[in-house]
Protein backbone atom coordinates (compact mmCIF):
# COMPACT_ATOMS: atom_id res chain seq x y z
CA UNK A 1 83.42 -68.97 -82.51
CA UNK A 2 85.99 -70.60 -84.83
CA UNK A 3 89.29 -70.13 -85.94
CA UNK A 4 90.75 -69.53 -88.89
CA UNK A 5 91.05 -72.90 -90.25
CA UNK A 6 87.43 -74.07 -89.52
CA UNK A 7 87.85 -75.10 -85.96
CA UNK A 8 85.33 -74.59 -83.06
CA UNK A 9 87.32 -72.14 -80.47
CA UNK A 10 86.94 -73.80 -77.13
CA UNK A 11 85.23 -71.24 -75.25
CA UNK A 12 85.78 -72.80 -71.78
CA UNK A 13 89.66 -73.61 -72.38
CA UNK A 14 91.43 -72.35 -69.55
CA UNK A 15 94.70 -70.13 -69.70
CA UNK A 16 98.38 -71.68 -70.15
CA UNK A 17 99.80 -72.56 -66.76
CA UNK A 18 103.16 -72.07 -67.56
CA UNK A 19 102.32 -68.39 -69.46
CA UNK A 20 100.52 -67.52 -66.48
CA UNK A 21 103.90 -68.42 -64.23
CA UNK A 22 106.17 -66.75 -66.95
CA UNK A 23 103.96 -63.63 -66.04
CA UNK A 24 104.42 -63.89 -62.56
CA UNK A 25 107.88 -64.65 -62.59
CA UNK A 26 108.11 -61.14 -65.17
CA UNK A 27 106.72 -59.24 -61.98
CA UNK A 28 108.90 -60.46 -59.69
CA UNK A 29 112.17 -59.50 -61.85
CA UNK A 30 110.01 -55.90 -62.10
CA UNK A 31 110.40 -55.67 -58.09
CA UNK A 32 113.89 -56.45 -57.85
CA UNK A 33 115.35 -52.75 -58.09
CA UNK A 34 112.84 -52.03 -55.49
CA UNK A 35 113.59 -55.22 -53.46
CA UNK A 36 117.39 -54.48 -53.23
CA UNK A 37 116.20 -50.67 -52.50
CA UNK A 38 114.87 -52.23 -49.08
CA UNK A 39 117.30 -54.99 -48.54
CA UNK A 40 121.21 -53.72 -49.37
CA UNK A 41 121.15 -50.84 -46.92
CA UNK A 42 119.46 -52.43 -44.26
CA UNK A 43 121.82 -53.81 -42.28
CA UNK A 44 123.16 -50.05 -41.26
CA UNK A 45 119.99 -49.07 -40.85
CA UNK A 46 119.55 -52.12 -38.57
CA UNK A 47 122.67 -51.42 -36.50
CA UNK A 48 121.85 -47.77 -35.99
CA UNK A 49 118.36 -48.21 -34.91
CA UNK A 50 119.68 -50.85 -32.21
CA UNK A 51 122.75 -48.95 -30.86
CA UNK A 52 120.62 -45.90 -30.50
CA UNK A 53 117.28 -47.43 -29.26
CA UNK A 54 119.77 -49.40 -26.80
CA UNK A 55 121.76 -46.62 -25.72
CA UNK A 56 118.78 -44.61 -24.79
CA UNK A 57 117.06 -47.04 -23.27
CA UNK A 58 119.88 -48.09 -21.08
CA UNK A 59 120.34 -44.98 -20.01
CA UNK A 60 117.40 -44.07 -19.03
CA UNK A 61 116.66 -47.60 -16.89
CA UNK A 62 119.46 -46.63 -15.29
CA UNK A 63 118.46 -43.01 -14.36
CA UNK A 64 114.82 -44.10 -14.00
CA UNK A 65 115.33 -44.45 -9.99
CA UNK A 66 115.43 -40.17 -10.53
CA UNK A 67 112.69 -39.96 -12.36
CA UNK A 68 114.61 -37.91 -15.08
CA UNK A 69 115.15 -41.15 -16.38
CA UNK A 70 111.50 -42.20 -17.71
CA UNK A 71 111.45 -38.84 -19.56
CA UNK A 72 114.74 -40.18 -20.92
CA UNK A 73 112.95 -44.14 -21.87
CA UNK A 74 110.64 -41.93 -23.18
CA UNK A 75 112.60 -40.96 -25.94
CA UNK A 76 114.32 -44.68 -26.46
CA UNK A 77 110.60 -45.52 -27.19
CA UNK A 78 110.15 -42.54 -29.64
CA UNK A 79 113.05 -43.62 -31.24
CA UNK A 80 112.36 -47.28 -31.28
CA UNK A 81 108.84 -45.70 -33.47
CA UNK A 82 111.00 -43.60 -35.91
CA UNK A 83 112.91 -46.42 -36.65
CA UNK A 84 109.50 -48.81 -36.98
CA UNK A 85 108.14 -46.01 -39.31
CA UNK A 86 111.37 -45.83 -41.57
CA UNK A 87 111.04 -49.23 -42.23
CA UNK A 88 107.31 -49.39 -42.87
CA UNK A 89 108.03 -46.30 -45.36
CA UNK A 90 111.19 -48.28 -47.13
CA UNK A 91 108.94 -51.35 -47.68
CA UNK A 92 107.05 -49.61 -49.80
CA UNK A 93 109.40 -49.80 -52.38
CA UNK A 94 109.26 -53.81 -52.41
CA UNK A 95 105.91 -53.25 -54.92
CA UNK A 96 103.84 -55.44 -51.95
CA UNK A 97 100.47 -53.81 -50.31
CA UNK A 98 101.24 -50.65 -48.10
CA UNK A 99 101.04 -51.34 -44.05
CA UNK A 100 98.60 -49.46 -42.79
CA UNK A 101 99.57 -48.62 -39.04
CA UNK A 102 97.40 -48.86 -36.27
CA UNK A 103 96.59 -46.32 -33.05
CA UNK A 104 99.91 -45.55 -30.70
CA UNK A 105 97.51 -45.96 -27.81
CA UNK A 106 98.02 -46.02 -24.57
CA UNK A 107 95.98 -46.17 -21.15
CA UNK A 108 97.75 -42.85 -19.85
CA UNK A 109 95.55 -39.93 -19.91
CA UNK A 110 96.95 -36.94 -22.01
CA UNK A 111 94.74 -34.13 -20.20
CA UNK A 112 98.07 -32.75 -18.43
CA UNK A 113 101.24 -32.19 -19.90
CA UNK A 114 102.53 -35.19 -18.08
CA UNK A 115 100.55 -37.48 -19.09
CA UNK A 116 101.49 -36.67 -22.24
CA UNK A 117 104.91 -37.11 -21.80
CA UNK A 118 104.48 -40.35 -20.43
CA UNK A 119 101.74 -42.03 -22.32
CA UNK A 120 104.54 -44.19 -24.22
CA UNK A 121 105.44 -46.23 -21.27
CA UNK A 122 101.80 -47.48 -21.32
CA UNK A 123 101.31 -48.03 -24.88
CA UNK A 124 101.78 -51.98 -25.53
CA UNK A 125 103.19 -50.82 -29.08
CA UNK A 126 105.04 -48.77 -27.97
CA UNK A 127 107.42 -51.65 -26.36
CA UNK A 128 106.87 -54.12 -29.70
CA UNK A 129 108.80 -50.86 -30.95
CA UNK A 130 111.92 -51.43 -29.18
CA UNK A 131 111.77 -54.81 -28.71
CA UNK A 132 111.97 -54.38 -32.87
CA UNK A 133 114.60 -52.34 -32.55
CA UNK A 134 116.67 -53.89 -30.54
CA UNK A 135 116.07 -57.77 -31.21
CA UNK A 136 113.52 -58.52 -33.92
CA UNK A 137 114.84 -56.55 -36.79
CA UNK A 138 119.12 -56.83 -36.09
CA UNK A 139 118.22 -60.95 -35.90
CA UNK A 140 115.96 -60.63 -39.09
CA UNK A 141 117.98 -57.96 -40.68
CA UNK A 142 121.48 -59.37 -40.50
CA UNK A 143 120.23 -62.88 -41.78
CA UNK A 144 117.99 -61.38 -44.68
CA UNK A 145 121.49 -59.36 -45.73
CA UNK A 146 123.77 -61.98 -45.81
CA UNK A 147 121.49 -63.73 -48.16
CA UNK A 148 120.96 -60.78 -49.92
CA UNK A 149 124.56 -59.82 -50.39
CA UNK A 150 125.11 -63.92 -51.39
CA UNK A 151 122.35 -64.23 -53.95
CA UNK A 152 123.43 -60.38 -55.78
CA UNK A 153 127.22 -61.22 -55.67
CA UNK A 154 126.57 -64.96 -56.68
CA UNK A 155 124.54 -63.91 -59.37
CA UNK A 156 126.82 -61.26 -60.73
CA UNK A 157 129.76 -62.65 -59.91
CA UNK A 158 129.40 -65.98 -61.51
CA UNK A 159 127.57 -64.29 -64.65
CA UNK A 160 130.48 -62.58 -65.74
CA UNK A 161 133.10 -64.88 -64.60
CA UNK A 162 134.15 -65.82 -67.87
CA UNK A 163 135.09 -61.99 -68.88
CA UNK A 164 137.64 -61.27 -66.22
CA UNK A 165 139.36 -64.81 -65.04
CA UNK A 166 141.54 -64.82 -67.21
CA UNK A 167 143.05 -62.02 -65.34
CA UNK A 168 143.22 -63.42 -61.25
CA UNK A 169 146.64 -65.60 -62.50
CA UNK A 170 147.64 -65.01 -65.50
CA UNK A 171 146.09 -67.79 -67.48
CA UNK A 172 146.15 -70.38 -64.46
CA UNK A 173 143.08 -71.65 -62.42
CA UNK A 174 142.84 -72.77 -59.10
CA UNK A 175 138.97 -73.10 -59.29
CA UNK A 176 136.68 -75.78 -58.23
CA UNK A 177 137.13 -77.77 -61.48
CA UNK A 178 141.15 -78.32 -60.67
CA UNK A 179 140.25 -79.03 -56.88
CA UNK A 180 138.34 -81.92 -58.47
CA UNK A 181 140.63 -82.95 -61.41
CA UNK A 182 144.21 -81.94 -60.76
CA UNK A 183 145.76 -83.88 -63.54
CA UNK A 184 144.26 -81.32 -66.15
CA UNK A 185 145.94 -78.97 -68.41
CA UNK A 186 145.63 -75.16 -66.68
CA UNK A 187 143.66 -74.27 -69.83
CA UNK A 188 141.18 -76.97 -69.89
CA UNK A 189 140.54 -76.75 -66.13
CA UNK A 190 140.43 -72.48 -66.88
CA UNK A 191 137.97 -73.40 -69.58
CA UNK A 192 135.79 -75.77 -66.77
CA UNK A 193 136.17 -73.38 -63.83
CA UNK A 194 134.57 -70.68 -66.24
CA UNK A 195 131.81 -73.47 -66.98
CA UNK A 196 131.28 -74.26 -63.47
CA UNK A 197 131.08 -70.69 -62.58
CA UNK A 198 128.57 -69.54 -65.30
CA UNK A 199 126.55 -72.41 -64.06
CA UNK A 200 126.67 -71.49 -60.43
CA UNK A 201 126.03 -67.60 -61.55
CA UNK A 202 122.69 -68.60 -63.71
CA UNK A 203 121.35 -70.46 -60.90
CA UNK A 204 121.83 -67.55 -58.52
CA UNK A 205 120.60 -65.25 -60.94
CA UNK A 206 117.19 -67.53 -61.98
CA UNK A 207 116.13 -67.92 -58.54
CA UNK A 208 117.35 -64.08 -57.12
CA UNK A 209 113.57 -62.96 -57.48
CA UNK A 210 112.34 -65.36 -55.68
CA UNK A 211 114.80 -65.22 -52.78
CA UNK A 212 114.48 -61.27 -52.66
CA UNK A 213 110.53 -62.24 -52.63
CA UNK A 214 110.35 -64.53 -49.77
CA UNK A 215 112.97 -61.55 -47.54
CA UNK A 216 110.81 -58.46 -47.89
CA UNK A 217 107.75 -60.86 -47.31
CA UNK A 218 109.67 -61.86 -44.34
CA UNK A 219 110.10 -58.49 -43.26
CA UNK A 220 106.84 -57.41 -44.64
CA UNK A 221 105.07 -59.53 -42.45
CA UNK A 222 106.69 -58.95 -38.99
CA UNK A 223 106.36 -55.06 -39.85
CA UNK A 224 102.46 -56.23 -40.27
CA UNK A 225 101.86 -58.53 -37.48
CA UNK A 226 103.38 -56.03 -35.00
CA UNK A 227 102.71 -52.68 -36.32
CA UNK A 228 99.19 -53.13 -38.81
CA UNK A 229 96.31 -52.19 -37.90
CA UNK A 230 94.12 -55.25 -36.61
CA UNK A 231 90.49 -56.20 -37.29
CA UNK A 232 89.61 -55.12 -33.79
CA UNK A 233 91.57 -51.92 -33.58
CA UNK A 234 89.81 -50.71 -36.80
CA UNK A 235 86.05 -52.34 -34.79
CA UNK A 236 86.74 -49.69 -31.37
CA UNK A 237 87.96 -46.61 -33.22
CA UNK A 238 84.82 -47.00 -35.33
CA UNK A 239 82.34 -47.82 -32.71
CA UNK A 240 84.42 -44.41 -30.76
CA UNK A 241 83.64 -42.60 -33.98
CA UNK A 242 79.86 -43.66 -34.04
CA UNK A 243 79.66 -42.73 -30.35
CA UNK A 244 81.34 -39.58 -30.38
CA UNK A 245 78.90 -38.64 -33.63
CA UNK A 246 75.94 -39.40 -31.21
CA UNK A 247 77.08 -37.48 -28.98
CA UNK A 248 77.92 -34.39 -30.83
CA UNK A 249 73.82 -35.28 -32.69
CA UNK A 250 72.11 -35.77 -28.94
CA UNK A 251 74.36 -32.24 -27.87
CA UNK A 252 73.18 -30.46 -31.07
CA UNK A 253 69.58 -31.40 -30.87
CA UNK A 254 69.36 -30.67 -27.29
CA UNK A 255 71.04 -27.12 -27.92
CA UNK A 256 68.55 -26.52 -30.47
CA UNK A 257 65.63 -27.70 -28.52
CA UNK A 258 66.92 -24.95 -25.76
CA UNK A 259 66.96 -22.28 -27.95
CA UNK A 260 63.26 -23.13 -29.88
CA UNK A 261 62.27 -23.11 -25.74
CA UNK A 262 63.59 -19.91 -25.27
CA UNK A 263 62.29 -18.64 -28.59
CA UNK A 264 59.06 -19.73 -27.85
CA UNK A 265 58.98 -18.14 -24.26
CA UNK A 266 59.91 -14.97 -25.47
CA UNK A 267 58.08 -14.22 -28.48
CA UNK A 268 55.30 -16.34 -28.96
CA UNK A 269 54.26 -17.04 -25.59
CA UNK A 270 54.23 -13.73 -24.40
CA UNK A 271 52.30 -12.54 -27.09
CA UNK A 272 49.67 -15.19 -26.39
CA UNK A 273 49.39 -13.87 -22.63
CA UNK A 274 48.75 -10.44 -24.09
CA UNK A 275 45.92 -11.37 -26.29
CA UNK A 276 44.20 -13.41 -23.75
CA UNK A 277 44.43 -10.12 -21.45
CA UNK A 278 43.31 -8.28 -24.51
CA UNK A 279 40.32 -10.64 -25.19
CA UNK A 280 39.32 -10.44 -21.41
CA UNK A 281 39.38 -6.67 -21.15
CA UNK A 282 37.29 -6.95 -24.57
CA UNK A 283 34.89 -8.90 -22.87
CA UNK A 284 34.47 -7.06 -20.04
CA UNK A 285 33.91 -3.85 -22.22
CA UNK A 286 31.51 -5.69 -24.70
CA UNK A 287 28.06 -4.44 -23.10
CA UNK A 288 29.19 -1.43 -21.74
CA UNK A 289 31.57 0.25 -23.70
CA UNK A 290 31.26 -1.70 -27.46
CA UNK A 291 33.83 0.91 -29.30
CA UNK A 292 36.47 0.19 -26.74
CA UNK A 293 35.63 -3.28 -27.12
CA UNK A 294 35.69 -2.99 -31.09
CA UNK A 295 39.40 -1.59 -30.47
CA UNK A 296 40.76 -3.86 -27.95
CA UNK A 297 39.10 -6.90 -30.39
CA UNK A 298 41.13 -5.17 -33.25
CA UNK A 299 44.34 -4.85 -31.48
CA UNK A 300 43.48 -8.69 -30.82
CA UNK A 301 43.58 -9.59 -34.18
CA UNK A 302 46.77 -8.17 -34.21
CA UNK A 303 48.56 -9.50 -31.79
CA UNK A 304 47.21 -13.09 -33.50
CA UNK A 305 48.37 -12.40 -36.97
CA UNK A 306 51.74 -11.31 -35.46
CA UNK A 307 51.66 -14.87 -33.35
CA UNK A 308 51.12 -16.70 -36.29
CA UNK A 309 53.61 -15.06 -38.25
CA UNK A 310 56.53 -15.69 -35.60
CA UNK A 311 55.53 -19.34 -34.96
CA UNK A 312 55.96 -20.10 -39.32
CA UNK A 313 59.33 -18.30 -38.49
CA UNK A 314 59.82 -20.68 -35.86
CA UNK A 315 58.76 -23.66 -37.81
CA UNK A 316 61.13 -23.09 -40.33
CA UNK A 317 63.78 -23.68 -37.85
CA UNK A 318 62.26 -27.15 -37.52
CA UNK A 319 61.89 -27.89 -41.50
CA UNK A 320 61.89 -25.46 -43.65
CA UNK A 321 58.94 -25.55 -46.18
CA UNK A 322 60.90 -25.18 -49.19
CA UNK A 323 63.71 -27.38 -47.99
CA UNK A 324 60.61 -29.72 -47.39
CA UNK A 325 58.93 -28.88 -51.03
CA UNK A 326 61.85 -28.70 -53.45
CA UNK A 327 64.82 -29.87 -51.42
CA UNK A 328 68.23 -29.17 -50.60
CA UNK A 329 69.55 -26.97 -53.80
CA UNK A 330 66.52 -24.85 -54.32
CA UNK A 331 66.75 -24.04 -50.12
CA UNK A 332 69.98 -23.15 -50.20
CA UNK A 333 69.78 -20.93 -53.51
CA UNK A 334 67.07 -19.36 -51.72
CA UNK A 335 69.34 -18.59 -48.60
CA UNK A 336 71.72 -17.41 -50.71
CA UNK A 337 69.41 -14.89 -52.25
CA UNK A 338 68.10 -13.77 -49.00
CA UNK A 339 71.46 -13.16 -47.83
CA UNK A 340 72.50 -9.28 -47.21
CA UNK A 341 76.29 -10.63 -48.65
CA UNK A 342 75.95 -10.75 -52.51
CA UNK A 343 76.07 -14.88 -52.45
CA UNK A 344 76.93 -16.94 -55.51
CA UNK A 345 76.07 -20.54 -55.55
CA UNK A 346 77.53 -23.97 -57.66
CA UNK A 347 74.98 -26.50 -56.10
CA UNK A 348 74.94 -28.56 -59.23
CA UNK A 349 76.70 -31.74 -57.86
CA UNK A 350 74.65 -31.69 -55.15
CA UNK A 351 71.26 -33.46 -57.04
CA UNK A 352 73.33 -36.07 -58.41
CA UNK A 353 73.51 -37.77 -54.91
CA UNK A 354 70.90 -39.20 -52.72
CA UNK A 355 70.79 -37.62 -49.01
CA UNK A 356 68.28 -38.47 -45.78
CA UNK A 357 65.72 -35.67 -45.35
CA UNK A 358 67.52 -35.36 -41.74
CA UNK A 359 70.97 -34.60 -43.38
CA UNK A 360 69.64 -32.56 -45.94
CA UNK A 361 68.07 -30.53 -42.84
CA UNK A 362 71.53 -30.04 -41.00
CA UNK A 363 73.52 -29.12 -44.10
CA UNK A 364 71.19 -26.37 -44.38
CA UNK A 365 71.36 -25.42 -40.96
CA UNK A 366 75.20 -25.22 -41.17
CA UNK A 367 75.46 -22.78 -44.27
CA UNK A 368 72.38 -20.75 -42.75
CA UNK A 369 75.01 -20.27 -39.91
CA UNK A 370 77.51 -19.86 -41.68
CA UNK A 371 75.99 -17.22 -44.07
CA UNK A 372 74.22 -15.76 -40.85
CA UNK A 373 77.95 -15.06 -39.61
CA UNK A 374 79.68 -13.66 -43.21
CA UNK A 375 76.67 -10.96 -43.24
CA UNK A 376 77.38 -10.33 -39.10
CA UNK A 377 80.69 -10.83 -38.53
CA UNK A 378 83.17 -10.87 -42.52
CA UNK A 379 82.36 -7.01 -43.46
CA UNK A 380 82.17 -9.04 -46.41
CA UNK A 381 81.14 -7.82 -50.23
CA UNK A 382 80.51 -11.18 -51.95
CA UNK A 383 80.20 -14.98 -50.82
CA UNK A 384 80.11 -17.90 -52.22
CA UNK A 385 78.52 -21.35 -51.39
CA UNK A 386 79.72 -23.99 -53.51
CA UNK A 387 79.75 -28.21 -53.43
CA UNK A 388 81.42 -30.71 -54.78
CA UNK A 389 81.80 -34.59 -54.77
CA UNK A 390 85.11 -36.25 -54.01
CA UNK A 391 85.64 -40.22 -54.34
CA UNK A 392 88.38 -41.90 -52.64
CA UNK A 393 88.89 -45.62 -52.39
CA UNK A 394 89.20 -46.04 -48.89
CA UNK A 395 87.01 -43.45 -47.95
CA UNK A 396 84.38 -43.80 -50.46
CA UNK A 397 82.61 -40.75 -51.76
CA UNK A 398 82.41 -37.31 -49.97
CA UNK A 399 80.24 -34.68 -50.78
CA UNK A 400 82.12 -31.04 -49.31
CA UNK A 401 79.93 -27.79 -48.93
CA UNK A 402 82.52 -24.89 -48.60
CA UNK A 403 81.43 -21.19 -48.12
CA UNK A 404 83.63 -18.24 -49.02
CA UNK A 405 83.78 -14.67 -48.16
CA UNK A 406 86.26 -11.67 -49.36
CA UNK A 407 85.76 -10.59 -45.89
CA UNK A 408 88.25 -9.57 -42.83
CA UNK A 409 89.20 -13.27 -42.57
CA UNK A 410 90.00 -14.51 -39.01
CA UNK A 411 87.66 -17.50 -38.56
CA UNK A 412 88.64 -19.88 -36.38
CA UNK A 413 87.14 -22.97 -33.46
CA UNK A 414 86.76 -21.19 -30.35
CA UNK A 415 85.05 -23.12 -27.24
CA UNK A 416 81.88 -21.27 -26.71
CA UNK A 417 81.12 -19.77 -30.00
CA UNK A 418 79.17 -20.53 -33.07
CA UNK A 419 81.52 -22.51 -34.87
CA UNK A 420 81.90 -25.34 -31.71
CA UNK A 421 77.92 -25.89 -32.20
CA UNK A 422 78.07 -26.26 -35.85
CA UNK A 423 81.45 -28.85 -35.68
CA UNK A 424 78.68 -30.59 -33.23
CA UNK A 425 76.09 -30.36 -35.81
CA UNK A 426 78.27 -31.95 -38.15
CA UNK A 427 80.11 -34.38 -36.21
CA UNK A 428 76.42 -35.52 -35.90
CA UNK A 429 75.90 -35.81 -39.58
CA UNK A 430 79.14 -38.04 -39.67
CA UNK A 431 80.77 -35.79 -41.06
CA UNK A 432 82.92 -32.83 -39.68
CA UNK A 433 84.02 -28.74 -40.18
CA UNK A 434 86.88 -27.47 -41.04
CA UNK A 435 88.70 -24.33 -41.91
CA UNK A 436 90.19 -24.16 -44.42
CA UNK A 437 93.03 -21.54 -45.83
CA UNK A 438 92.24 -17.94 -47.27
CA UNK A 439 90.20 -18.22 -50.71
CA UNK A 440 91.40 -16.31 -53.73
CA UNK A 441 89.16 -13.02 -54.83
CA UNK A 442 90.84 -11.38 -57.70
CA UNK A 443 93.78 -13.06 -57.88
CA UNK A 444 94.48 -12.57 -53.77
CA UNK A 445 93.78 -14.93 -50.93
CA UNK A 446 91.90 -13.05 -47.88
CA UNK A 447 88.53 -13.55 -46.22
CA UNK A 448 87.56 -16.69 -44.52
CA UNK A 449 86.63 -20.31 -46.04
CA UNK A 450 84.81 -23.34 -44.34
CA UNK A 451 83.84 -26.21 -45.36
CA UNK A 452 81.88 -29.08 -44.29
CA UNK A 453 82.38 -32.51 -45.33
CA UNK A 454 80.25 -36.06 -45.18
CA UNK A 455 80.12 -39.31 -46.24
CA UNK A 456 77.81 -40.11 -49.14
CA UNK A 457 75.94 -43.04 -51.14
């Protein structure tokens, strides 16, 4: 490449150092409004999270020998956490990265109503809360105002000095530049206190950027080494996740391995009893009654055509052959087809990602169920099955499977009933169920939607 004159272009010259600081001295002046957002009220806020954290908290030390008063530390602590939370939320103005808070854990069970309560007092957070509250953030706060209030006053001040001291006495100074030189004419040292002023006020105002920087950072990064979520946080709640999703798998497949047993012992099974009785009577009858014979061998065939044909029923609950042949759309088409409801389908998005044949299997499973139960239970006169593909940048890409009835409505997680085992099945999947409000059909929401949602690609 050249230039316009004839000149090779450097190709490997690197950018301007002092354009590229310009630039980033241009951002900072773009997260000033949002700087002094944060920092000029936070000094009240300061004060009233540490009277009323302290208040509470005293109080209830001091009743704690009744036992009312944990109950009443309780809700110093919950306080202490409001106040943590309003001050995570306000530096998001500042323009740096969002906090992202970790688990308000603690090692007291929550099973009783008591333990709820309480959990709090053994949450190690829980106390970096107040100890925030009451002696981080008024030490932190108070300093990062001052400078705050100096730096915007300075700045402003000293700016516009020049405009309005001529009024403050009447034409007379008594500014820094007639401290140093009192032998000067009032006008002249006027004239240098303006000077000196401007000066100070563009030096307050060039660096103000750069001092509101380095306070929200401050702030920023006490908020984030007490109240972020750490590396290993982040580590257990996924290995909990992973666990719990084996879990809910090993519970799922065990359920369905029950039921195929009890399936098998009731249908096929006892059918294969009968026509061994059937073939033994046959035999029996062979030499001396052959047309009794010829009719028990009959009845026989029967019973092992209607064998066969419940154990390819069965099978299907194990793979079914066009789920196996022609995948995931074409199966559940097909299931809406076979479906009593009237079922319309929008499984386009569903080919443009890639899915293991085992999760293909459970997302059929699911909307089987869930179809099974709209032709049961909705009193239903259309359906719907429909997917679609989300993409978030934290959570990566989702596909969603959502089926919709006009029905009665009234769906809902009950311990015991169908839709426990299929939040199982998909919990297993890595993915989970969930209800979701009242479709619209014609313009009205009723009936029943639900939806079930997993990671993909």
């Amino acid at each position: 490449m050249t230039t316009a004159i004839g000149r090779p272009l450097d190709a490997s010259a690197k950018p301007d150092p002092s354009s590229r600081g310009a630039w980033r001295y241009g951002r900072l002046w773009r997260d000033v409004p949002g700087s002094l957002l944060f920092l000029l009220p936070n000094l009240p806020i300061v004060i009233a999270g540490c009277v009323i954290a302290v208040t509470i908290l005293s109080l209830g030390f001091g009743l704690a020998i009744l036992g009312v008063g944990l109950v009443i530390v309780v809700g110093g602590l919950w306080v202490s956490r409001a106040f943590v939370e309003l001050e995570v939320a306000r530096l998001r103005t500042t323009g740096l990265p969002p906090i992202r808070g970790g688990a308000w854990r603690s090692s007291i069970g929550t099973e009783t109503t008591l333990g709820a309560v309480l959990a709090p007092l053994a949450g190690p957070r829980w106390w970096l809360a107040a100890l925030h509250a009451v002696v981080v953030n008024p030490i932190v706060g108070s300093v990062t105002w001052g400078l705050t209030i100096t730096w915007t006053v300075g700045a402003v001040a000293g700016t516009t000095y020049w405009i309005w001291a001529d009024r403050l006495s009447a034409g007379s100074s008594s500014g820094f530049a007639e401290l140093l030189a009192p032998t000067l004419d009032p006008s002249d040292a006027l004239l240098a206190d303006k000077l000196w002023n401007l000066a100070l006020g563009v030096v307050f105002l060039v660096t103000l950027p750069l001092v509101l920087r380095v306070l929200v950072l401050l702030h920023h990064s006490i908020a984030s080494g007490l109240f972020g979520a750490r590396p290993q946080e982040e580590l257990r709640a996924e290995l909990l996740a992973e666990r719990r999703a084996r879990g809910a798998a090993v519970s799922a497949e065990a359920g369905a391995v029950r039921r195929l047993e009890r399936d098998i012992h009731d249908g096929p099974q006892q059918r294969l009893v009968r026509l061994q009785m059937d073939l033994a009577a046959a035999e029996r009858r062979l030499d001396t009654d052959p047309a009794s014979a010829r009719s028990l061998l009959g009845e026989a065939r029967a019973q092992a055509a209607e064998t066969l044909d419940e154990l390819r029923a069965l099978s299907k609950g194990l793979m079914p052959p066009l789920l196996q042949d022609r995948g995931l759309v074409a199966a559940l088409d097909d299931l809406a087809a076979r479906c009593p409801v009237p079922t319309r389908t929008e499984l386009a998005v569903v080919s443009s990602v890639t899915l293991p044949r085992e999760t293909e299997r459970g997302l059929y499973f699911v909307v089987a169920e869930l179809l099974t139960n709209v032709s049961k239970h909705a009193d239903a006169r259309r359906a719907s099955v429909e997917a679609h593909v989300t993409v978030d940048q934290q959570l990566g890409s989702r596909l969603t499977l959502r089926v919709t009835d006009d029905g009665r409505g009234g769906a809902h997680l009950e311990p015991g009933h169908g839709l426990e085992g299929l939040t199982e099945r998909a919990q297993g999947l890595g993915g989970k169920l969930v209800i979701e409000p009242a479709p619209v059909w014609d313009g009205v929401a009723h009936g029943s939607a639900v939806s079930i949602s997993l990671p993909v690609g």
